[in-house]
N, C-alpha and C. Protein backbone atom coordinates (compact mmCIF):
# COMPACT_ATOMS: atom_id res chain seq x y z
N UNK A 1 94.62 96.60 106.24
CA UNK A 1 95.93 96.22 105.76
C UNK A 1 95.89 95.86 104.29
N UNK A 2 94.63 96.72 103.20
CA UNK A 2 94.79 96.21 102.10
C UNK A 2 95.47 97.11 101.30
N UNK A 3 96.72 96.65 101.00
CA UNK A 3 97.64 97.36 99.88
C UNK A 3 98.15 96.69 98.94
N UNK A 4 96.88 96.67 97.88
CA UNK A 4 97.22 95.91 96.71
C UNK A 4 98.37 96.62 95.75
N UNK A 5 98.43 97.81 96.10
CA UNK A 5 99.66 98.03 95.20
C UNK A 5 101.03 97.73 95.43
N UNK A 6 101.01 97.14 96.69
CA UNK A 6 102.63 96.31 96.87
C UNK A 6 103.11 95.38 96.15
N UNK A 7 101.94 94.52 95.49
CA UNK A 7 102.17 93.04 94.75
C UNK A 7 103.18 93.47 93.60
N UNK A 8 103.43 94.29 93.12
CA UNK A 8 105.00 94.88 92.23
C UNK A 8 105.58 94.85 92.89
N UNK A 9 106.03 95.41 93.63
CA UNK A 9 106.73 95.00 95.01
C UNK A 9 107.77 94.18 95.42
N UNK A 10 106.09 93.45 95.63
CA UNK A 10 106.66 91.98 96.13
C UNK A 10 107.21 91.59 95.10
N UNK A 11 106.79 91.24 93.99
CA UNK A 11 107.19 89.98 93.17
C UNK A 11 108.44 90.62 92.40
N UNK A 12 108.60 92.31 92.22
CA UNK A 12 110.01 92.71 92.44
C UNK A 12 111.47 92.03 93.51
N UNK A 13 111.40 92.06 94.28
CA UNK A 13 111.95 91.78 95.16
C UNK A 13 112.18 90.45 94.83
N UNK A 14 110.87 89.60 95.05
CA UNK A 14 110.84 87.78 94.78
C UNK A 14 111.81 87.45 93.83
N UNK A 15 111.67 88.29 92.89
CA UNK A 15 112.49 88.22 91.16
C UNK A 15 114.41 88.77 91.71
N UNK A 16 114.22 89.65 92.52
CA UNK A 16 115.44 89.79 93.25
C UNK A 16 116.25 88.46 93.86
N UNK A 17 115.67 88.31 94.60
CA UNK A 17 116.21 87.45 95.78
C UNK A 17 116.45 85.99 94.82
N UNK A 18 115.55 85.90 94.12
CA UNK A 18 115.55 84.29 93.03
C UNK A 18 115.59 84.73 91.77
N UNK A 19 116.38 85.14 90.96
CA UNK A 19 116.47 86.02 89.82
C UNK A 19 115.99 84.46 89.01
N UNK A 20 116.46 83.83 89.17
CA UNK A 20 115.64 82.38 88.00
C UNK A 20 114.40 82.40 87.64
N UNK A 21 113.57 82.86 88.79
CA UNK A 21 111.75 82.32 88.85
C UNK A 21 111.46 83.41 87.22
N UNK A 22 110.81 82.66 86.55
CA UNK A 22 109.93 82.98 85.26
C UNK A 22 107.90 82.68 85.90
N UNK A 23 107.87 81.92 86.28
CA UNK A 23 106.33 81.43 86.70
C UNK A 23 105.80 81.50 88.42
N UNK A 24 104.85 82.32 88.84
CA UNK A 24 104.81 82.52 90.12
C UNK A 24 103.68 82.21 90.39
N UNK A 25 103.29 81.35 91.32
CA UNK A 25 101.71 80.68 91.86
C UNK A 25 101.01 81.72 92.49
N UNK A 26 99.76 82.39 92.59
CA UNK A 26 99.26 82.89 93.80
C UNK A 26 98.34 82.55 94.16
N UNK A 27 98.45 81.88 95.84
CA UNK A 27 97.71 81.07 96.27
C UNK A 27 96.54 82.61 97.32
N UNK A 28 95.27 82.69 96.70
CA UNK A 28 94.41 83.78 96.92
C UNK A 28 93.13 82.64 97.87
N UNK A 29 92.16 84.06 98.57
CA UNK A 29 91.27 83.40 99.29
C UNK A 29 90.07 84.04 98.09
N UNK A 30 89.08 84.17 97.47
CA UNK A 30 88.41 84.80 96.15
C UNK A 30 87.55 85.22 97.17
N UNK A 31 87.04 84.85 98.06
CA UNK A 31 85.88 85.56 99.09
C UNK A 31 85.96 86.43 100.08
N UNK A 32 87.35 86.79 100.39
CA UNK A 32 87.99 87.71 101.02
C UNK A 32 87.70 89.23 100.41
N UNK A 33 87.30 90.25 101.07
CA UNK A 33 87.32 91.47 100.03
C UNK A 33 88.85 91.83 100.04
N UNK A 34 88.91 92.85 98.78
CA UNK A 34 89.97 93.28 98.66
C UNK A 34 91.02 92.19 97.89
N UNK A 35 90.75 91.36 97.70
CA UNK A 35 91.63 90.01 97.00
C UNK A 35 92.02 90.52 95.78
N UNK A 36 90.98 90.26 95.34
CA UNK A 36 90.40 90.84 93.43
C UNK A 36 91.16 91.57 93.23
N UNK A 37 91.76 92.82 93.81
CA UNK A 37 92.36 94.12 93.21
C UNK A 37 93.70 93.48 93.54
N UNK A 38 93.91 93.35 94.68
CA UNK A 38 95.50 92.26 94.97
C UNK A 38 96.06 91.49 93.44
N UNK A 39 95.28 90.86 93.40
CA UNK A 39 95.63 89.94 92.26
C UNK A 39 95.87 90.71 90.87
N UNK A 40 94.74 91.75 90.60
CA UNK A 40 95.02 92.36 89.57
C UNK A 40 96.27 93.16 89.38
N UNK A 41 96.70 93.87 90.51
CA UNK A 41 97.73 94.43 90.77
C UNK A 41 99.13 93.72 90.93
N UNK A 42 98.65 91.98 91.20
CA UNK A 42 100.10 91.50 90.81
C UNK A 42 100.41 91.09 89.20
N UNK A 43 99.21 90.78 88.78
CA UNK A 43 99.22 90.38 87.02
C UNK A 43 99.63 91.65 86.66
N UNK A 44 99.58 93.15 86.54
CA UNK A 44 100.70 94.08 86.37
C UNK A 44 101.72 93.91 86.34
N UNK A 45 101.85 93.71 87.90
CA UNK A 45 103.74 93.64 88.50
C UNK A 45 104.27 92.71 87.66
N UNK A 46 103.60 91.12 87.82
CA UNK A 46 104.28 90.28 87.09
C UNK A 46 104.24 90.73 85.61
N UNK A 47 103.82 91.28 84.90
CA UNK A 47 103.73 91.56 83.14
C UNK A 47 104.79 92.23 83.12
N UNK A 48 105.07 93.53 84.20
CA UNK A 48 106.27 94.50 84.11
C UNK A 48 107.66 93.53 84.22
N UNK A 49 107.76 92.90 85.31
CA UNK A 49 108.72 91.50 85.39
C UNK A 49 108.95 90.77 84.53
N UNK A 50 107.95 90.35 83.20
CA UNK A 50 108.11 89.32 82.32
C UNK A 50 108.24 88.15 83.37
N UNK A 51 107.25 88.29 84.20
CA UNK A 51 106.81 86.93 85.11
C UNK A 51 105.47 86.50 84.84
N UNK A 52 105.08 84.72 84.11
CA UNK A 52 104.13 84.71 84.08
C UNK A 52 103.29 84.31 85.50
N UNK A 53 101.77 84.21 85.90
CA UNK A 53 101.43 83.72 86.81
C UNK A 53 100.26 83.29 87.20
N UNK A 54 99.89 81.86 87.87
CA UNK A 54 98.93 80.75 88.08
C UNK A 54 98.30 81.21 88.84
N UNK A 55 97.16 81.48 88.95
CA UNK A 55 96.28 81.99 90.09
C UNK A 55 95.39 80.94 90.38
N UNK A 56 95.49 80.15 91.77
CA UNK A 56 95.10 79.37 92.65
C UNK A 56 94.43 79.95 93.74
N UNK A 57 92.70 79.28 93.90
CA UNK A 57 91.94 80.00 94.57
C UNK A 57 92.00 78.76 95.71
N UNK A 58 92.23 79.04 96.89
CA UNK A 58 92.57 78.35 98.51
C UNK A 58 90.72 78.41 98.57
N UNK A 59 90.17 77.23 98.95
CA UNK A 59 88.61 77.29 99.72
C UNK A 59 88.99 76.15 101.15
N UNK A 60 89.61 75.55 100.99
CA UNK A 60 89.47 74.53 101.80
C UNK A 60 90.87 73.85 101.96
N UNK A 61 91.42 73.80 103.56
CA UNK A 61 92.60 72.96 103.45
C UNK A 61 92.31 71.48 102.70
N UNK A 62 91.21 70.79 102.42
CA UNK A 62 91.11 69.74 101.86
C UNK A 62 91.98 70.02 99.92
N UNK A 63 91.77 70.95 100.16
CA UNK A 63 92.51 71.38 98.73
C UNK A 63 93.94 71.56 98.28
N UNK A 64 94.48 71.81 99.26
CA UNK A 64 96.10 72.58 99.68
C UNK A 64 97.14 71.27 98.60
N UNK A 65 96.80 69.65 98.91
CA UNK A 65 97.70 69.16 98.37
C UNK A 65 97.24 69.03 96.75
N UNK A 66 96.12 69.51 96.39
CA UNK A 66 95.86 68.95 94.71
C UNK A 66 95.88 70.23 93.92
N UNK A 67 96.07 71.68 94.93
CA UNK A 67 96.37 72.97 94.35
C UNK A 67 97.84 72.81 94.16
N UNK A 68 99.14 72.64 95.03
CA UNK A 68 100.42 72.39 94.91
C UNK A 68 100.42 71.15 93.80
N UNK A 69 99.90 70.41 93.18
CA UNK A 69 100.29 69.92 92.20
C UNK A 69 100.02 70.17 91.00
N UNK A 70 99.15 71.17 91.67
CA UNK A 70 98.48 72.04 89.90
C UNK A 70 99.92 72.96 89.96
N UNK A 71 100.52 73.73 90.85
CA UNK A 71 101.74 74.39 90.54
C UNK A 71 102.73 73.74 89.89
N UNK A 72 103.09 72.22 90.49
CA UNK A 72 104.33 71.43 90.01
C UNK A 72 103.66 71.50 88.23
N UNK A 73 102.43 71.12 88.26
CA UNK A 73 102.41 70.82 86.71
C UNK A 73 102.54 71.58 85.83
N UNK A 74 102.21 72.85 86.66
CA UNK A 74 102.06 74.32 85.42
C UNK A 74 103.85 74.77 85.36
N UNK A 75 104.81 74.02 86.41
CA UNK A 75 106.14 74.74 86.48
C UNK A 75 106.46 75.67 87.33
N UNK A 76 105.42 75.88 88.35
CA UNK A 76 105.86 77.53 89.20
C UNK A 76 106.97 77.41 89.76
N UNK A 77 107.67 78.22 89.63
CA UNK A 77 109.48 78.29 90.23
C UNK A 77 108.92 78.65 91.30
N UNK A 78 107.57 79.57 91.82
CA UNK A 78 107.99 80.63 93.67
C UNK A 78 106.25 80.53 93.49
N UNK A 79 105.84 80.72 94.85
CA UNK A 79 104.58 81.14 95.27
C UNK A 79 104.58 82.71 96.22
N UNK A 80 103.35 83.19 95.94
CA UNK A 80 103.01 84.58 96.55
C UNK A 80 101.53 83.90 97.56
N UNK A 81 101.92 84.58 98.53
CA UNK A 81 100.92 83.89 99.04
C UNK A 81 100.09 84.49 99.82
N UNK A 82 98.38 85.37 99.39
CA UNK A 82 98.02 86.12 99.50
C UNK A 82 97.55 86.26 101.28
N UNK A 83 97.34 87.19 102.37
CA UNK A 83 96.93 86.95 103.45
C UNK A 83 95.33 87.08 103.13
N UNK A 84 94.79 85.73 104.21
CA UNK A 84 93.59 85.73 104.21
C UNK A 84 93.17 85.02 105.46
N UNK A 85 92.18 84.81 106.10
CA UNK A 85 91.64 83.97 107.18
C UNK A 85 92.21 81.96 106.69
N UNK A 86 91.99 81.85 105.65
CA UNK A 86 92.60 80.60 105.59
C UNK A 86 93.80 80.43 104.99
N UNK A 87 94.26 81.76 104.73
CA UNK A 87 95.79 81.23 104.64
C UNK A 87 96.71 81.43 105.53
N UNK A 88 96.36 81.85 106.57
CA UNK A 88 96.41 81.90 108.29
C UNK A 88 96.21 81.20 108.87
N UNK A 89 95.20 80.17 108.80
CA UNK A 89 94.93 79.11 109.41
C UNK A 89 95.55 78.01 109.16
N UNK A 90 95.94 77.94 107.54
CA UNK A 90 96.35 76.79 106.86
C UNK A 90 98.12 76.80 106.94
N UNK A 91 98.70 77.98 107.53
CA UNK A 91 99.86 78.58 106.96
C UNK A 91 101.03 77.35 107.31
N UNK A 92 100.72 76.50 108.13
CA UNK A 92 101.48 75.62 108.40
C UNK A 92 101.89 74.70 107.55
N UNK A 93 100.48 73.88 107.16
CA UNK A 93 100.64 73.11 105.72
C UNK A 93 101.09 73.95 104.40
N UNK A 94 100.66 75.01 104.26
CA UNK A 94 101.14 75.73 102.94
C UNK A 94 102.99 75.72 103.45
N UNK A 95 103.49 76.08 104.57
CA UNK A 95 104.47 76.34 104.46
C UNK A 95 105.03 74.70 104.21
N UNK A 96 104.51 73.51 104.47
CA UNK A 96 104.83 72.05 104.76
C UNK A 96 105.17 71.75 103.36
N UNK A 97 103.73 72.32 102.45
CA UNK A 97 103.62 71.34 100.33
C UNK A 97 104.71 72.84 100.01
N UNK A 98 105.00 73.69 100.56
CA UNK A 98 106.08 74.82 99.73
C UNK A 98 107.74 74.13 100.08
N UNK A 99 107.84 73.50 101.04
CA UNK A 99 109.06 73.45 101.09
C UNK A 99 109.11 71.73 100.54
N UNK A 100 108.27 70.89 100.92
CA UNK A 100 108.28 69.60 100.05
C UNK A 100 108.19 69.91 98.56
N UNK A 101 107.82 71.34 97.87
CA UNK A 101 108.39 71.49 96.48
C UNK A 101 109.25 72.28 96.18
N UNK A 102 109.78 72.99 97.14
CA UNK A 102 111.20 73.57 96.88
C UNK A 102 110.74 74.53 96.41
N UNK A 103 109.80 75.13 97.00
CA UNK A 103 109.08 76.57 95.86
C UNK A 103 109.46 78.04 97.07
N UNK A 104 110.33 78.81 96.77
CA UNK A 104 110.18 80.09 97.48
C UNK A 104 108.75 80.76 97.69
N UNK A 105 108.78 81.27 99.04
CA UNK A 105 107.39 81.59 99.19
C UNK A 105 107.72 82.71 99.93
N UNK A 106 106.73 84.00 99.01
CA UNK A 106 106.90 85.47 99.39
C UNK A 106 105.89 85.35 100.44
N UNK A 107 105.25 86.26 101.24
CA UNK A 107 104.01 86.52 101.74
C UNK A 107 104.10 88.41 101.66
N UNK A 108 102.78 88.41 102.59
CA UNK A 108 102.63 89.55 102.77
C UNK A 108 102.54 90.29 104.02
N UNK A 109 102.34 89.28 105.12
CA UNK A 109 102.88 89.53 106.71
C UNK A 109 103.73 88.61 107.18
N UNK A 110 104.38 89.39 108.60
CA UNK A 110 105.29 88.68 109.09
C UNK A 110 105.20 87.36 109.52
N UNK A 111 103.77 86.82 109.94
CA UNK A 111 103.62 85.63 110.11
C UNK A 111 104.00 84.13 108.89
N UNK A 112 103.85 84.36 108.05
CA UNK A 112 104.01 83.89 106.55
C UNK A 112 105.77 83.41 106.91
N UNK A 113 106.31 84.30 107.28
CA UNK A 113 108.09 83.80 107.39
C UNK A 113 108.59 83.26 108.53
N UNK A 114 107.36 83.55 109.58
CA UNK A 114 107.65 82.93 110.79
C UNK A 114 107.51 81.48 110.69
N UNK A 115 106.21 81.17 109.47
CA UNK A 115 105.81 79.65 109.27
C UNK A 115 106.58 79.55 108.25
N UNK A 116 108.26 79.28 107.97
CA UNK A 116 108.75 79.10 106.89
C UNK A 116 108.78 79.48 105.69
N UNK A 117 108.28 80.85 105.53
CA UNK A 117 108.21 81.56 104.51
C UNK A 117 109.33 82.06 104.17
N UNK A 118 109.71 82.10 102.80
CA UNK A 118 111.25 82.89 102.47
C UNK A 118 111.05 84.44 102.73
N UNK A 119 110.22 85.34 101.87
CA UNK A 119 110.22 86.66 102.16
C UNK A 119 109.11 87.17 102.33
N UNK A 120 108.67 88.59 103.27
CA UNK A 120 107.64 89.09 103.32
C UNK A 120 107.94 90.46 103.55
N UNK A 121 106.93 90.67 102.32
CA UNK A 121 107.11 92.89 102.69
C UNK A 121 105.79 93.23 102.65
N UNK A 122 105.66 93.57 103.57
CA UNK A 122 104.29 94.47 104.02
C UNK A 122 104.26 95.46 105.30
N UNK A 123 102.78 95.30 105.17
CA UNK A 123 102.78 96.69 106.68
C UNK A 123 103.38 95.41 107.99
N UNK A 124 103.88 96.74 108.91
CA UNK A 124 104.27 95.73 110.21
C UNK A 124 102.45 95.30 110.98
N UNK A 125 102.45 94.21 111.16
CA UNK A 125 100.85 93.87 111.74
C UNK A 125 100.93 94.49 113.37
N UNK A 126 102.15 94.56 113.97
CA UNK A 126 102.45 94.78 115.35
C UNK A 126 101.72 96.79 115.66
N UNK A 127 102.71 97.79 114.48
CA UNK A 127 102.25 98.78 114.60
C UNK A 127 100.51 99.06 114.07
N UNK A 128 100.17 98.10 113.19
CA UNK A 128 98.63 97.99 112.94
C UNK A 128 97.60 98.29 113.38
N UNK A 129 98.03 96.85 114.65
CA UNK A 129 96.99 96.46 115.66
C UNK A 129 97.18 97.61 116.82
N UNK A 130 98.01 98.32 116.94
CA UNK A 130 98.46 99.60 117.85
C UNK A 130 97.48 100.50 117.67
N UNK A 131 97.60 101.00 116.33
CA UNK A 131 96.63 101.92 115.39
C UNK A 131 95.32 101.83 115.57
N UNK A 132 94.58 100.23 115.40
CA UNK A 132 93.53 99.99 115.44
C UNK A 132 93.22 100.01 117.49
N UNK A 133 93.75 99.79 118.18
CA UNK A 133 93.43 100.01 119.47
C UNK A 133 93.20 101.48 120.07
N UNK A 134 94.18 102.47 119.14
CA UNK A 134 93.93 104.28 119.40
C UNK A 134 92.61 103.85 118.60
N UNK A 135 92.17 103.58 117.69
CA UNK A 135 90.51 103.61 117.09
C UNK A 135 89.61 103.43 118.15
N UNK A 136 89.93 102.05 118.73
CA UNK A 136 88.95 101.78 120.04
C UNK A 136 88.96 102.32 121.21
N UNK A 137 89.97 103.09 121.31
CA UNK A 137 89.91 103.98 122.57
C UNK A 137 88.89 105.05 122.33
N UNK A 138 89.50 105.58 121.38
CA UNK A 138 88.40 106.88 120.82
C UNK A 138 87.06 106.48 120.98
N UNK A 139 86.62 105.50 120.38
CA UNK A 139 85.15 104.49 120.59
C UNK A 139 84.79 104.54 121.83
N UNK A 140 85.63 103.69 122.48
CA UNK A 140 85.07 103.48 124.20
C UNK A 140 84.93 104.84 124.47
N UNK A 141 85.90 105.69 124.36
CA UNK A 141 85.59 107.01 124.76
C UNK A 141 84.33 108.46 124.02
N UNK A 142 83.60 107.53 123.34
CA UNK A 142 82.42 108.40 122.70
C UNK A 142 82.59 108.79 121.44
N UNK A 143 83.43 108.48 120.41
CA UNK A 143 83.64 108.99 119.44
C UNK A 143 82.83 108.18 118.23
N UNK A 144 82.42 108.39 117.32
CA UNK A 144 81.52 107.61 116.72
C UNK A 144 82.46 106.62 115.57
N UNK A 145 82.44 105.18 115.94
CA UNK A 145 83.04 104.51 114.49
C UNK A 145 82.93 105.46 113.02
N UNK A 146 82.42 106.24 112.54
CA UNK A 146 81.79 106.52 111.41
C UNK A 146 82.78 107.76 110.96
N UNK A 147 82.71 108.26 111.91
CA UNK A 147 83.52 109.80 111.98
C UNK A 147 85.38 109.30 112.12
N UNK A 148 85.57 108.33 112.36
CA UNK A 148 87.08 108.34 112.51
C UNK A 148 87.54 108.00 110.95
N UNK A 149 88.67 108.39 110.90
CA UNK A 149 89.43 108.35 109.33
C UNK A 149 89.78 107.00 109.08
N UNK A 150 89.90 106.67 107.94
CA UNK A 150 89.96 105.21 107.64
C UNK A 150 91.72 105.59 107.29
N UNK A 151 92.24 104.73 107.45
CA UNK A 151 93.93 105.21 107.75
C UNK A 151 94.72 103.92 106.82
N UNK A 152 95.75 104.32 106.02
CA UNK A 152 96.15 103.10 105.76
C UNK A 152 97.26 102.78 106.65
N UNK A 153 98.30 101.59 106.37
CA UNK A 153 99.57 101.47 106.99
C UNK A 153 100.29 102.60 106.16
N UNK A 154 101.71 102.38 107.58
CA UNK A 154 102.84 103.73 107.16
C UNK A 154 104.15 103.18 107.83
N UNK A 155 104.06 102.16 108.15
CA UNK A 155 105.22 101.11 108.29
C UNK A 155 105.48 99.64 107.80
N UNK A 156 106.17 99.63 106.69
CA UNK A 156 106.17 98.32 106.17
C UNK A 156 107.90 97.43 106.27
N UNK A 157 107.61 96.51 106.48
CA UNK A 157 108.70 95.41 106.74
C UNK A 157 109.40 94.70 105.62
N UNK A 158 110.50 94.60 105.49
CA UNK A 158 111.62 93.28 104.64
C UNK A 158 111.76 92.35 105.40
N UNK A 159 110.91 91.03 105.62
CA UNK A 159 111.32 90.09 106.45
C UNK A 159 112.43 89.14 105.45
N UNK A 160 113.19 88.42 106.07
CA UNK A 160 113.74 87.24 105.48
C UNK A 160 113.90 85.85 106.32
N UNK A 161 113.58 84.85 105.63
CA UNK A 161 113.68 83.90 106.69
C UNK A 161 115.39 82.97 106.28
N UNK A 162 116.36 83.29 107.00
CA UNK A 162 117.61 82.54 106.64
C UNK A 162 117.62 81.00 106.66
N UNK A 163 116.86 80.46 107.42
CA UNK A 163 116.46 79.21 108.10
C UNK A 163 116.13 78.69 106.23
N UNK A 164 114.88 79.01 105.99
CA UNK A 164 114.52 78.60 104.58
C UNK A 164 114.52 78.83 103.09
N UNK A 165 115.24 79.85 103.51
CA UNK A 165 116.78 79.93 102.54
C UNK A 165 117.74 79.11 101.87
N UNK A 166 118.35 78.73 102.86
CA UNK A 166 119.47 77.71 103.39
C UNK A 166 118.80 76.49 102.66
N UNK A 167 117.82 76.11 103.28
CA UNK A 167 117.16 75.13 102.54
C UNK A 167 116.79 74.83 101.46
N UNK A 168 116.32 76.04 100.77
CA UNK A 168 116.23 76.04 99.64
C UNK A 168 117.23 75.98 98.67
N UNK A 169 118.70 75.78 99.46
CA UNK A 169 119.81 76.10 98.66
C UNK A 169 119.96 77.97 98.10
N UNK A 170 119.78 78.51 98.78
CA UNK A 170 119.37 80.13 98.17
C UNK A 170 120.52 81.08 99.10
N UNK A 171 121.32 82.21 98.09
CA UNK A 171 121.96 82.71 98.85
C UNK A 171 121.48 83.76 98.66
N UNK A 172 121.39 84.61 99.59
CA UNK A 172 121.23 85.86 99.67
C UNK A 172 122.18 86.94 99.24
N UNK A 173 121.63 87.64 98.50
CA UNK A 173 122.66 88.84 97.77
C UNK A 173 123.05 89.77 98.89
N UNK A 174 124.07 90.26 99.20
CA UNK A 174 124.57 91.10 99.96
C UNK A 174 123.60 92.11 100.06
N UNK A 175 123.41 92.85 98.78
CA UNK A 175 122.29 94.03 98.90
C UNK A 175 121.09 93.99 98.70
N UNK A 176 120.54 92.98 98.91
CA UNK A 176 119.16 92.79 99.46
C UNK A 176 119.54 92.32 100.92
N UNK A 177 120.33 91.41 101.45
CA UNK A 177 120.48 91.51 102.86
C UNK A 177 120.51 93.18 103.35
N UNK A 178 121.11 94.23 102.88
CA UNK A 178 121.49 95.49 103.36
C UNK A 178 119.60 96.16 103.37
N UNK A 179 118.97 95.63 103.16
CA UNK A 179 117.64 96.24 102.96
C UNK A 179 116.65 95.87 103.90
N UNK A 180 117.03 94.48 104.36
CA UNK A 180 116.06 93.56 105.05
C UNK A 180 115.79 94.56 106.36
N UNK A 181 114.43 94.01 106.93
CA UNK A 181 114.44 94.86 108.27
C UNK A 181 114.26 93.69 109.62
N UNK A 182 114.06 92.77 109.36
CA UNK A 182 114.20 91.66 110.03
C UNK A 182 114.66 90.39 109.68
N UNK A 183 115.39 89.69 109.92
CA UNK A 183 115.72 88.26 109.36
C UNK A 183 115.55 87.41 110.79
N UNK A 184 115.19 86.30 110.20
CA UNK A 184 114.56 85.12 110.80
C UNK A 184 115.74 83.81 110.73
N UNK A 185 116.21 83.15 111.91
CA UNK A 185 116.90 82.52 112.03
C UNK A 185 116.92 81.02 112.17
């Protein structure tokens, strides 16, 4: 599910939905593969945007509340918030210090908006894990891991969460509502 070239994208869209945000946090895992190019690919997007942006490396939920105050201090209007094993784990509290700062928070799977996330566009994780189970069939059935095609996603999602929206004081533009592919209530 690594498609670092969405982070234009995203932070397109982000810049949509919150046309105010100038400064965007991204809260990254650095030991995760595939991160590195993520990130590089959003310092693009954001340069094309005339969005600047804070790159915050997640190691430890012991960290979560003294990284969110490195955002308040630097000014971040919105956070991007990269998927990783601990930002999955943590997604609860990240979604807890994002809305105790009033910061819009993009992600990159659907889970991210389920935990109070404002928006997420990425691959659907549902058709994914589908994909990856035809892999293991083939497997169980004799086919060698090695020989099967490495495949990317080919279905990606507009989540919105209305719930934290609302909260945020944030209205949604008619035509970005006309785009969404799921909204969250």
């Amino acid at each position: 599910m690594q498609v670092p070239e969405l982070q234009g994208k995203r932070l397109q869209l982000l810049k949509e939905f919150v046309p105010h945000i100038s400064q965007v946090a991204i809260l990254w895992d650095s030991t995760e593969p595939g991160r590195r190019a993520s990130v590089r690919e959003a310092e693009i997007g954001a340069r094309a945007l005339g969005l600047q942006i804070q790159l915050l490396e997640l190691r430890s939920v012991s960290e979560l509340d003294s990284l969110f105050t490195a955002m308040a201090r630097e000014r971040a209007d919105a956070i991007l918030v990269e998927t990783s094993q601990r930002t999955f784990a943590y997604r609860v509290r990240i979604a807890e210090l994002a809305a105790k700062n009033r910061l819009p928070r993009m992600g990159t799977v659907e889970w991210l908006a389920e935990a109070g996330g404002l928006i997420v566009y990425g691959p659907n994780s549902v058709a994914n894990f589908r994909r990856a189970a035809s892999h293991v069939d083939r497997i169980l059935k004799g086919a060698k891991a090695g020989d099967l095609p490495v495949e990317q996603p080919i279905k990606f999602e507009l989540v919105v969460n209305l719930k934290t929206a609302k909260a945020l004081g944030l209205t949604i533009p008619h035509s970005f509502l006309l785009r969404v592919d799921r909204v969250i209530e």
